[in-house]
PDB file of N, CA and C in Angstrom:
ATOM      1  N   UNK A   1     123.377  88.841 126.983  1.00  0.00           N
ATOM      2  CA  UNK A   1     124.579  88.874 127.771  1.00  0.00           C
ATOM      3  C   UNK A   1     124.316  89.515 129.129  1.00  0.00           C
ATOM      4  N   UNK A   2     123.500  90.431 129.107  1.00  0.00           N
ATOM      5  CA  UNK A   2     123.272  91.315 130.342  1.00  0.00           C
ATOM      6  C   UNK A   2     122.559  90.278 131.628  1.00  0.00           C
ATOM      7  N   UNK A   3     121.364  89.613 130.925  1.00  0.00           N
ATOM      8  CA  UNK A   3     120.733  88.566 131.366  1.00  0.00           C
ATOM      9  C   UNK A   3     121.241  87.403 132.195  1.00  0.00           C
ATOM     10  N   UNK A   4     122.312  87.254 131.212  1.00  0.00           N
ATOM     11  CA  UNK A   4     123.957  86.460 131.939  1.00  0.00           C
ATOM     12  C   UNK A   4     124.276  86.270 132.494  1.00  0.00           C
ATOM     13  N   UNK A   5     124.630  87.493 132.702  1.00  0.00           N
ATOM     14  CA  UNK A   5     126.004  88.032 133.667  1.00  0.00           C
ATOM     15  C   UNK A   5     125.234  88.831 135.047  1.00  0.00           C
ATOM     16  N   UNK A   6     123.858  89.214 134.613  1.00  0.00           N
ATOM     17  CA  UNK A   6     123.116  89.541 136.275  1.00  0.00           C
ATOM     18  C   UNK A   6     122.684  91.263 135.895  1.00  0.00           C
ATOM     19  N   UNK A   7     121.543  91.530 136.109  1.00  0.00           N
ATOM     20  CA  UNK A   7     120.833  93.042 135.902  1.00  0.00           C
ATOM     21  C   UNK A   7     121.219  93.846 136.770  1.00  0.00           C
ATOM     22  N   UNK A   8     121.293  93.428 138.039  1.00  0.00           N
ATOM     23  CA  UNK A   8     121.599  93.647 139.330  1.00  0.00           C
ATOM     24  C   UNK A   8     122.924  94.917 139.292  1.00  0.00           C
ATOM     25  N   UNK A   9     123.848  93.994 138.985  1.00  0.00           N
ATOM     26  CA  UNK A   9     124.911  94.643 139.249  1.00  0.00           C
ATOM     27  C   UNK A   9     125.759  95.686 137.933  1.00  0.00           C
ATOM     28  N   UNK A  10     126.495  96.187 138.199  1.00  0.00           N
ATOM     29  CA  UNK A  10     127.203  97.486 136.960  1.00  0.00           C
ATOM     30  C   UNK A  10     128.225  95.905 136.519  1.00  0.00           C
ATOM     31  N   UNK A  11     129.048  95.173 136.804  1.00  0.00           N
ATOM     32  CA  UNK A  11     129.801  94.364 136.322  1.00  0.00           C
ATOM     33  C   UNK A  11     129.195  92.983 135.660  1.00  0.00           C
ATOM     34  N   UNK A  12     128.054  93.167 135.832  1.00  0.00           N
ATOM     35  CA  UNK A  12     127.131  92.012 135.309  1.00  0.00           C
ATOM     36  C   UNK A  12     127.075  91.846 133.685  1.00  0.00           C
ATOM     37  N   UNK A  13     126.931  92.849 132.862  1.00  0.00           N
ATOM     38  CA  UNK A  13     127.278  92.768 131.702  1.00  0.00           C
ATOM     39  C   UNK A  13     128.560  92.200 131.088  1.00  0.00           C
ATOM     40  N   UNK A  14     129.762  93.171 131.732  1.00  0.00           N
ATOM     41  CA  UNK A  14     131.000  92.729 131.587  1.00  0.00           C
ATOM     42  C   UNK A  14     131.453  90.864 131.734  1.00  0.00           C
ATOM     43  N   UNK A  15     130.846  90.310 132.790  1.00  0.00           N
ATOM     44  CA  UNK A  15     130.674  89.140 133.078  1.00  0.00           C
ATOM     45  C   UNK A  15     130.096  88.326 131.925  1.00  0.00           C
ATOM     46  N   UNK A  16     128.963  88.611 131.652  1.00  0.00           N
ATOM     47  CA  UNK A  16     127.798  88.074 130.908  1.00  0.00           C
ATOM     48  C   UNK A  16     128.996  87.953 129.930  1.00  0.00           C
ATOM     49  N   UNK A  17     129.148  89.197 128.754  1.00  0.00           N
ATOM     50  CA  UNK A  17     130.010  89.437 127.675  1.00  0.00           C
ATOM     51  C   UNK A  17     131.340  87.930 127.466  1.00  0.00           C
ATOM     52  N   UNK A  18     131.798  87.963 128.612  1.00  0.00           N
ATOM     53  CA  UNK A  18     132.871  86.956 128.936  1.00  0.00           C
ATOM     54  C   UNK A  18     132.592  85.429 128.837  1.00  0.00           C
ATOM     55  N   UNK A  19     131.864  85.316 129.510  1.00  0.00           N
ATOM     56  CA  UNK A  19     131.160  84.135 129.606  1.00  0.00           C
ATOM     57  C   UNK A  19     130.518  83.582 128.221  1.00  0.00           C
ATOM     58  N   UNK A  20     129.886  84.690 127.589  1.00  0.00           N
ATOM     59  CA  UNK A  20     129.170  84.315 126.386  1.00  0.00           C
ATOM     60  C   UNK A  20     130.350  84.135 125.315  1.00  0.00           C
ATOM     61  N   UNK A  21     131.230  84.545 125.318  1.00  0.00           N
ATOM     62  CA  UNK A  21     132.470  84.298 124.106  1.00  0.00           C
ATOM     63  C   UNK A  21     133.365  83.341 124.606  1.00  0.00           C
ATOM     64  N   UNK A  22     133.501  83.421 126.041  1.00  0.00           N
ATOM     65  CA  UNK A  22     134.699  81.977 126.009  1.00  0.00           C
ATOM     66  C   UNK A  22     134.152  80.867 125.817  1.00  0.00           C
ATOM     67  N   UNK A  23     132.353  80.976 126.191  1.00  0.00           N
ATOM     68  CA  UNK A  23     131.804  79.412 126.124  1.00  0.00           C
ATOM     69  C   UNK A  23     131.712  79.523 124.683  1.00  0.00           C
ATOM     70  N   UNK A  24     131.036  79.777 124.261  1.00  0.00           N
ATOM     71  CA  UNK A  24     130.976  80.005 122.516  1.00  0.00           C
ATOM     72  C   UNK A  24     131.826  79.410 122.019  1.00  0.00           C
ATOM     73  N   UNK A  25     133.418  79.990 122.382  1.00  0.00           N
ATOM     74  CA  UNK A  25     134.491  79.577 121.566  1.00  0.00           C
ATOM     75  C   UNK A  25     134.980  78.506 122.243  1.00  0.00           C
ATOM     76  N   UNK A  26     134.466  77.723 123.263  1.00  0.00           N
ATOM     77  CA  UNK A  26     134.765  76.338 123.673  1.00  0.00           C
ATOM     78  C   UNK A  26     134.117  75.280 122.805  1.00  0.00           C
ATOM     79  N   UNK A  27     132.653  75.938 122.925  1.00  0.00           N
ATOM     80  CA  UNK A  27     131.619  74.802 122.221  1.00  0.00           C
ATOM     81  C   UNK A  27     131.440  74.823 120.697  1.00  0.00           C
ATOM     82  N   UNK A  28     131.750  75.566 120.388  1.00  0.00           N
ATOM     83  CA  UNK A  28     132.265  75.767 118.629  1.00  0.00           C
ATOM     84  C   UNK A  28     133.872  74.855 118.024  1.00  0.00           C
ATOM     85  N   UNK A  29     134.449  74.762 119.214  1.00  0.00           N
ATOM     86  CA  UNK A  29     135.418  74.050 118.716  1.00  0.00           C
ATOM     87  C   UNK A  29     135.114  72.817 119.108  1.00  0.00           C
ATOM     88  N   UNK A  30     134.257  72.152 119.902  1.00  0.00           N
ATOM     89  CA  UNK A  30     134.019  71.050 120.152  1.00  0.00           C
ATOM     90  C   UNK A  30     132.906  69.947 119.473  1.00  0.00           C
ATOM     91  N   UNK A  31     131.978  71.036 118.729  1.00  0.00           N
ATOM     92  CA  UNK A  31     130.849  70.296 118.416  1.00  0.00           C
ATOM     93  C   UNK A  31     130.334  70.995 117.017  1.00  0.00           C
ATOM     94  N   UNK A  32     129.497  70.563 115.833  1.00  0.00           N
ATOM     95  CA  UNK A  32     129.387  71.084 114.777  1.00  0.00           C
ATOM     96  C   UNK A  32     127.499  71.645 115.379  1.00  0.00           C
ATOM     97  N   UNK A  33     127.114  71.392 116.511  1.00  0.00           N
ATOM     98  CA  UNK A  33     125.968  71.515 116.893  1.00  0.00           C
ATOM     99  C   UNK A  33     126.346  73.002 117.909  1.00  0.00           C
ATOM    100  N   UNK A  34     126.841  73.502 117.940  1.00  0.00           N
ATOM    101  CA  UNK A  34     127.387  74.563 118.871  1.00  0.00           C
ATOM    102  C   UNK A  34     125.933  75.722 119.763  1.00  0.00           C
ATOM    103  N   UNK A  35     125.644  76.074 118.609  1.00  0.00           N
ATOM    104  CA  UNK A  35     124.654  76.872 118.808  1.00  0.00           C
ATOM    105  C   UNK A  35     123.361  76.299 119.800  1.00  0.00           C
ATOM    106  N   UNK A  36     123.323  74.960 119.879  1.00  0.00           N
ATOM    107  CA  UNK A  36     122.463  74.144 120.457  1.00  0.00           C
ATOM    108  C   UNK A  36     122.559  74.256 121.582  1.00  0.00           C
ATOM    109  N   UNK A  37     124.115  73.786 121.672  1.00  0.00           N
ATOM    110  CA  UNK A  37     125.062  73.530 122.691  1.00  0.00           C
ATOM    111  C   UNK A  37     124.744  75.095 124.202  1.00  0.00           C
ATOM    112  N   UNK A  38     124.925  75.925 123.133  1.00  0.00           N
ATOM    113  CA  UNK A  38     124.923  77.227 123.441  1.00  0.00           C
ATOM    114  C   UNK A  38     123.578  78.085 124.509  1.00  0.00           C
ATOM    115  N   UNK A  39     122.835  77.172 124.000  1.00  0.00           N
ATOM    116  CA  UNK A  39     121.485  77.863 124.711  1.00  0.00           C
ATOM    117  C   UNK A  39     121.387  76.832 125.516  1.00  0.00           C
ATOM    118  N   UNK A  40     121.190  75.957 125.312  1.00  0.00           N
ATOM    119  CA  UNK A  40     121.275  74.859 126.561  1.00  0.00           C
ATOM    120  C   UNK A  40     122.097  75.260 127.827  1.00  0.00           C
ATOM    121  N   UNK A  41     123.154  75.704 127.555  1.00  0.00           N
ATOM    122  CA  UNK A  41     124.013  76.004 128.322  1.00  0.00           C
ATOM    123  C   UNK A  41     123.499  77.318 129.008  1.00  0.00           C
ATOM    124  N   UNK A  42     123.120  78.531 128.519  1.00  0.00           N
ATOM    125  CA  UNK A  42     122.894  79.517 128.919  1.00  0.00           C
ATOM    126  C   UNK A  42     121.586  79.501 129.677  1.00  0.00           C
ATOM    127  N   UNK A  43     120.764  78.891 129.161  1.00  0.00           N
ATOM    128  CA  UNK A  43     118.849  78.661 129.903  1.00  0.00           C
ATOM    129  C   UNK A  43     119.298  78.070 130.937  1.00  0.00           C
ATOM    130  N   UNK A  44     120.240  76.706 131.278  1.00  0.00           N
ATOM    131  CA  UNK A  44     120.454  75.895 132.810  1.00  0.00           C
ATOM    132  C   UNK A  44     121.161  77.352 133.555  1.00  0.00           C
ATOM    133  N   UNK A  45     122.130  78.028 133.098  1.00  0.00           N
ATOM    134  CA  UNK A  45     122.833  79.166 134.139  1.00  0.00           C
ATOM    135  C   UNK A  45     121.587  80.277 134.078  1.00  0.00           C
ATOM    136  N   UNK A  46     120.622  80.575 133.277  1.00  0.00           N
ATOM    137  CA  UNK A  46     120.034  81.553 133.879  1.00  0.00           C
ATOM    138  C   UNK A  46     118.529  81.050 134.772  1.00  0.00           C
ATOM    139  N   UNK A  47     118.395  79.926 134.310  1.00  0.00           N
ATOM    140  CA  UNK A  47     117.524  79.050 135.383  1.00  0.00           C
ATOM    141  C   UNK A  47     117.953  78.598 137.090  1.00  0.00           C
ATOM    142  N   UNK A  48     119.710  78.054 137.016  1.00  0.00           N
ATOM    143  CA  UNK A  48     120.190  77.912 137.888  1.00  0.00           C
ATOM    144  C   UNK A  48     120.741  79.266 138.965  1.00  0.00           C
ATOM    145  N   UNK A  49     121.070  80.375 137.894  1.00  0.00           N
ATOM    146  CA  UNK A  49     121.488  81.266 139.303  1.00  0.00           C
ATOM    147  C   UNK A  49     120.656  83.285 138.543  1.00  0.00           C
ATOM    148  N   UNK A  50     119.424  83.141 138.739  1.00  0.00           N
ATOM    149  CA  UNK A  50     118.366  84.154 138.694  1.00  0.00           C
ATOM    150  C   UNK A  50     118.963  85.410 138.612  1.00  0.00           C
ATOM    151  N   UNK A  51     119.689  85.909 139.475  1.00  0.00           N
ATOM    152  CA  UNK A  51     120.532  87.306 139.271  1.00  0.00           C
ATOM    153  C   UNK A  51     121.784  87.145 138.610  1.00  0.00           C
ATOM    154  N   UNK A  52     122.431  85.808 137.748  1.00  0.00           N
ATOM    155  CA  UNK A  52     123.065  86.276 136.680  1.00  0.00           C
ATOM    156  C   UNK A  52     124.349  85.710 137.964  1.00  0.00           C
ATOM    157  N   UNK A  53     125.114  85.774 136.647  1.00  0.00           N
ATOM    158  CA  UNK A  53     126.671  85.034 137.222  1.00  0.00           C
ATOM    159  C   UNK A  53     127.283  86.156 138.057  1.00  0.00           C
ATOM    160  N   UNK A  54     126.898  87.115 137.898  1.00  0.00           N
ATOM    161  CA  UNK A  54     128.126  88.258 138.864  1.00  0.00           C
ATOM    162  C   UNK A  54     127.417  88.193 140.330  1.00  0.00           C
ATOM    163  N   UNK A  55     126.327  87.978 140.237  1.00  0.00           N
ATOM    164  CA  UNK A  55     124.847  87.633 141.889  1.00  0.00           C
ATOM    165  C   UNK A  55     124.771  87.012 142.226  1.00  0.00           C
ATOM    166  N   UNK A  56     125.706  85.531 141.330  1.00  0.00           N
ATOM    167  CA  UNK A  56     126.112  84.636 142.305  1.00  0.00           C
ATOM    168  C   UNK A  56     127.339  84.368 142.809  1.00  0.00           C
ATOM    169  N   UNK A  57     128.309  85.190 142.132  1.00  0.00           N
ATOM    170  CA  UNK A  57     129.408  85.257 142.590  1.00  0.00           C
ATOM    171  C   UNK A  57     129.474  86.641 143.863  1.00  0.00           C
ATOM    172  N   UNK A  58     128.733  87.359 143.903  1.00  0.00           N
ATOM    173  CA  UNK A  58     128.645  88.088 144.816  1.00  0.00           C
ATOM    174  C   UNK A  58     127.985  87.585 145.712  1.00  0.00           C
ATOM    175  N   UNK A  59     126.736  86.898 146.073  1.00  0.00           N
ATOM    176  CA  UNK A  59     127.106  86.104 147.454  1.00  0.00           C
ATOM    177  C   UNK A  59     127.475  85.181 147.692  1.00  0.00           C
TER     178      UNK A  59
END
């Protein structure tokens, strides 16, 4: 989650945390493959933005 949401910053966890349960509970209700779903999803956002969702929302 920390990884997530960005090392960088003190709100980066908090972020991460968020992100990891609303997608979760999107892709769990959508697919019996969820968990799949799940890392796929998380490896493209931590491939796509390096300091984590709060580092890219901060610049």
């Amino acid at each position: 989650m920390v990884l997530l949401g960005g090392v960088d910053t003190l709100a980066g966890p908090i972020v991460g945390a968020l992100a990891y349960t609303g997608l979760s509970d999107v892709l769990m209700r959508a697919t019996d493959f969820w968990r799949a779903g799940l890392g796929a999803v998380m490896l493209a956002l931590v491939l796509a933005c390096p300091n984590g969702l709060a580092g890219g929302l901060r610049r």
